[in-house]
N, C-alpha and C. Protein backbone atom coordinates (compact mmCIF):
# COMPACT_ATOMS: atom_id res chain seq x y z
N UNK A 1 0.85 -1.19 0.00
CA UNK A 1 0.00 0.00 0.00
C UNK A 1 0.89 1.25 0.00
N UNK A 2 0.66 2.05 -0.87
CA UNK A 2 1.52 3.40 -0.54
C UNK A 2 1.16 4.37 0.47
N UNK A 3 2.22 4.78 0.80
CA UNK A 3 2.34 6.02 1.64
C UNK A 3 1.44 6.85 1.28
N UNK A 4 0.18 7.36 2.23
CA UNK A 4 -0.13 8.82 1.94
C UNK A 4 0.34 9.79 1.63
N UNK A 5 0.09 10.79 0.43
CA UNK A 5 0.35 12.41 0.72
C UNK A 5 0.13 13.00 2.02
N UNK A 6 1.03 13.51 2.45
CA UNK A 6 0.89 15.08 3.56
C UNK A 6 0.50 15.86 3.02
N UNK A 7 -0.68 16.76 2.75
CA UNK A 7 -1.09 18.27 2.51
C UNK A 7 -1.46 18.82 3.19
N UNK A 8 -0.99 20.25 3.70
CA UNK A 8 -1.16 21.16 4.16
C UNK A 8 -1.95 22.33 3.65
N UNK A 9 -2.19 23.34 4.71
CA UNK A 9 -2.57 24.53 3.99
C UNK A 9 -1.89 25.24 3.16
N UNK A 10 -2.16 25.74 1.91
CA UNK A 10 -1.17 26.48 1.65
C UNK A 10 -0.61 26.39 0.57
N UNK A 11 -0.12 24.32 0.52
CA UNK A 11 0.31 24.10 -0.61
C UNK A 11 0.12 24.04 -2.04
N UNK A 12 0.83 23.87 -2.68
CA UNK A 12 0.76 23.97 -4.45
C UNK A 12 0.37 22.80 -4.69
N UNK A 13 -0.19 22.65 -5.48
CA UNK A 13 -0.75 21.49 -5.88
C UNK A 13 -1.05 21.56 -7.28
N UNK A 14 -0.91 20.52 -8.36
CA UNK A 14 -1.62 20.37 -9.21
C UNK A 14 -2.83 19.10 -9.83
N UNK A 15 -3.96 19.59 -9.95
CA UNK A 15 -5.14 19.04 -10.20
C UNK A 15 -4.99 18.10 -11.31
N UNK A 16 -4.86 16.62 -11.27
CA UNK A 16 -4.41 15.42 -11.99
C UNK A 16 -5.57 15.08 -12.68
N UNK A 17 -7.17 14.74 -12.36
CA UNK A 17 -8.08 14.23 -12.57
C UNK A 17 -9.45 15.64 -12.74
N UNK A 18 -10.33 15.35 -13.84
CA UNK A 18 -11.06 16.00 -13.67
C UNK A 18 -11.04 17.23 -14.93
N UNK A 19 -12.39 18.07 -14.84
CA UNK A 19 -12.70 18.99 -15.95
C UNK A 19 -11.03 19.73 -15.73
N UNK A 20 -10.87 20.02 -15.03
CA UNK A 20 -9.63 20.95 -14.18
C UNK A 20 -8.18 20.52 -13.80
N UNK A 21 -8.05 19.72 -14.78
CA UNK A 21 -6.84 18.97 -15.42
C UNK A 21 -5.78 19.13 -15.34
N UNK A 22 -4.68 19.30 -15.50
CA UNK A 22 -3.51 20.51 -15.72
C UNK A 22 -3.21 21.61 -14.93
N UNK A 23 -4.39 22.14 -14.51
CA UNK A 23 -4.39 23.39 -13.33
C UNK A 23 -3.44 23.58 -12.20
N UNK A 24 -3.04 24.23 -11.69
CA UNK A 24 -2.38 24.35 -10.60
C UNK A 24 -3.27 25.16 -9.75
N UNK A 25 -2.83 25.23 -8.24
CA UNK A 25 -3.94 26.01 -7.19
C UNK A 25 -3.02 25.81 -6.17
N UNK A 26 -3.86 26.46 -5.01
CA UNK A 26 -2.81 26.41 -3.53
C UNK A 26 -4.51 26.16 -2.87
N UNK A 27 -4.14 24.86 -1.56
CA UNK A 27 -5.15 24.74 -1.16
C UNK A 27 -5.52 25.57 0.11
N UNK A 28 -6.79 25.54 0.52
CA UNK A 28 -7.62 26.80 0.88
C UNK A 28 -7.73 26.04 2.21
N UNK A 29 -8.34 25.08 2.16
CA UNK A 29 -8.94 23.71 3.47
C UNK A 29 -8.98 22.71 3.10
N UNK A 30 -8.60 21.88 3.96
CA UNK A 30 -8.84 20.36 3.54
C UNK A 30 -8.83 19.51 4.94
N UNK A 31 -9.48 18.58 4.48
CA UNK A 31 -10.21 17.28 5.55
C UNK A 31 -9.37 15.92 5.13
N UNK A 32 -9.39 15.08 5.99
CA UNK A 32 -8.73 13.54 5.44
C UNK A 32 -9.12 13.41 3.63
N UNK A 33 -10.37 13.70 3.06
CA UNK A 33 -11.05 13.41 2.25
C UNK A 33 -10.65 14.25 1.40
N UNK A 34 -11.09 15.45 1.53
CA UNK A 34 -11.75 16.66 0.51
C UNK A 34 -10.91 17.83 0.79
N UNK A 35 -10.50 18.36 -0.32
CA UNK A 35 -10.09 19.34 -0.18
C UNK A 35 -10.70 21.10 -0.99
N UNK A 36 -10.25 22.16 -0.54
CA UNK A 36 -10.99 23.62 -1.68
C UNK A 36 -9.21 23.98 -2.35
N UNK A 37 -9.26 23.89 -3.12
CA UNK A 37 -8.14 24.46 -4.03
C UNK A 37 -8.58 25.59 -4.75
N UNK A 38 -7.74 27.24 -4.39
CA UNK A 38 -8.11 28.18 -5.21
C UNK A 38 -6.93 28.07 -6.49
N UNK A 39 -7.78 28.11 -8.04
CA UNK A 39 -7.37 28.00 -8.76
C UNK A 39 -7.88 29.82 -9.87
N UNK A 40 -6.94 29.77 -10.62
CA UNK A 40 -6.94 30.74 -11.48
C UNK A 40 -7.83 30.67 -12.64
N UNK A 41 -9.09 30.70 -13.01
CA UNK A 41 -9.94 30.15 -14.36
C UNK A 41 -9.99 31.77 -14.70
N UNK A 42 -9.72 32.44 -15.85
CA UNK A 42 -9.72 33.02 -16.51
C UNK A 42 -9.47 34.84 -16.06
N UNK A 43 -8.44 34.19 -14.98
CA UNK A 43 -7.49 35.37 -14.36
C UNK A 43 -8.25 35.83 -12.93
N UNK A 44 -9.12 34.83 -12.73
CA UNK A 44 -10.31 34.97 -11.44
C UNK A 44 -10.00 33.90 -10.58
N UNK A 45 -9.43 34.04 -8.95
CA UNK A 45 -9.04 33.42 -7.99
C UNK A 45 -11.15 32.17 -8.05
N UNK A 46 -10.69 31.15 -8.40
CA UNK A 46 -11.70 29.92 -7.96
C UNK A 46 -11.65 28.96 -7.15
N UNK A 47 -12.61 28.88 -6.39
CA UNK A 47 -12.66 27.70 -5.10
C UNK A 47 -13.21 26.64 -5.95
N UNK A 48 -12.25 25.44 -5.86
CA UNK A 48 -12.79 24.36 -6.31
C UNK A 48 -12.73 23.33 -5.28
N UNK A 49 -13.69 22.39 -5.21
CA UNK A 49 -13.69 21.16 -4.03
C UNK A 49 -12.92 19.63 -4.77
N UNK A 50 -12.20 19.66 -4.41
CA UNK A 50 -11.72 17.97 -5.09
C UNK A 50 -11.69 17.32 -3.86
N UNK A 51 -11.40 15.74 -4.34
CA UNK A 51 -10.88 14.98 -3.35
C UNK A 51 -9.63 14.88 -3.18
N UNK A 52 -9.15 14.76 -2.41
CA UNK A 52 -7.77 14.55 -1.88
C UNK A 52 -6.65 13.57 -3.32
N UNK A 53 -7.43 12.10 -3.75
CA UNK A 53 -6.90 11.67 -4.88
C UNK A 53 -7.08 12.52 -6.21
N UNK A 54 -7.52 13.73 -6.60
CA UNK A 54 -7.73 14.09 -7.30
C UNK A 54 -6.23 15.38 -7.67
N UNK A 55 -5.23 15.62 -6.70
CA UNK A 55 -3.98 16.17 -6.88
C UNK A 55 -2.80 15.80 -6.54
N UNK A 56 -2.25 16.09 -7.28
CA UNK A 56 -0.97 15.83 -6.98
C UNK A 56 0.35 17.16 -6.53
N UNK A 57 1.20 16.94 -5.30
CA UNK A 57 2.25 18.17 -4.58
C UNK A 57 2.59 18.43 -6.00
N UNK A 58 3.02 20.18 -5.67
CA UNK A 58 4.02 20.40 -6.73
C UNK A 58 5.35 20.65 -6.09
């Protein structure tokens, strides 16, 4: 079984899975589960909710 990610507040992250693909963000809050990543969509700071498997550290 692999090692969990550690994420913190704060960190960079980029969004692996999903409409929001490619993206990069810094996360906002996060739970064992779920996390809010503010991301940049069209030069506008966005709260997005993923799950935790849904990014990867940068």
């Amino acid at each position: 079984m692999p090692t969990p990610i550690r994420f913190e507040r704060g960190d960079k992250v980029r969004i692996a899975e999903g409409p929001y693909r490619g993206h990069e963000g810094l996360i906002e809050t996060l739970d064992a589960r779920r996390m809010h990543v503010i991301v940049p969509v069209y030069g506008r700071p966005t709260r997005i909710e993923l799950d935790v498997r849904q990014v990867r550290p940068l």
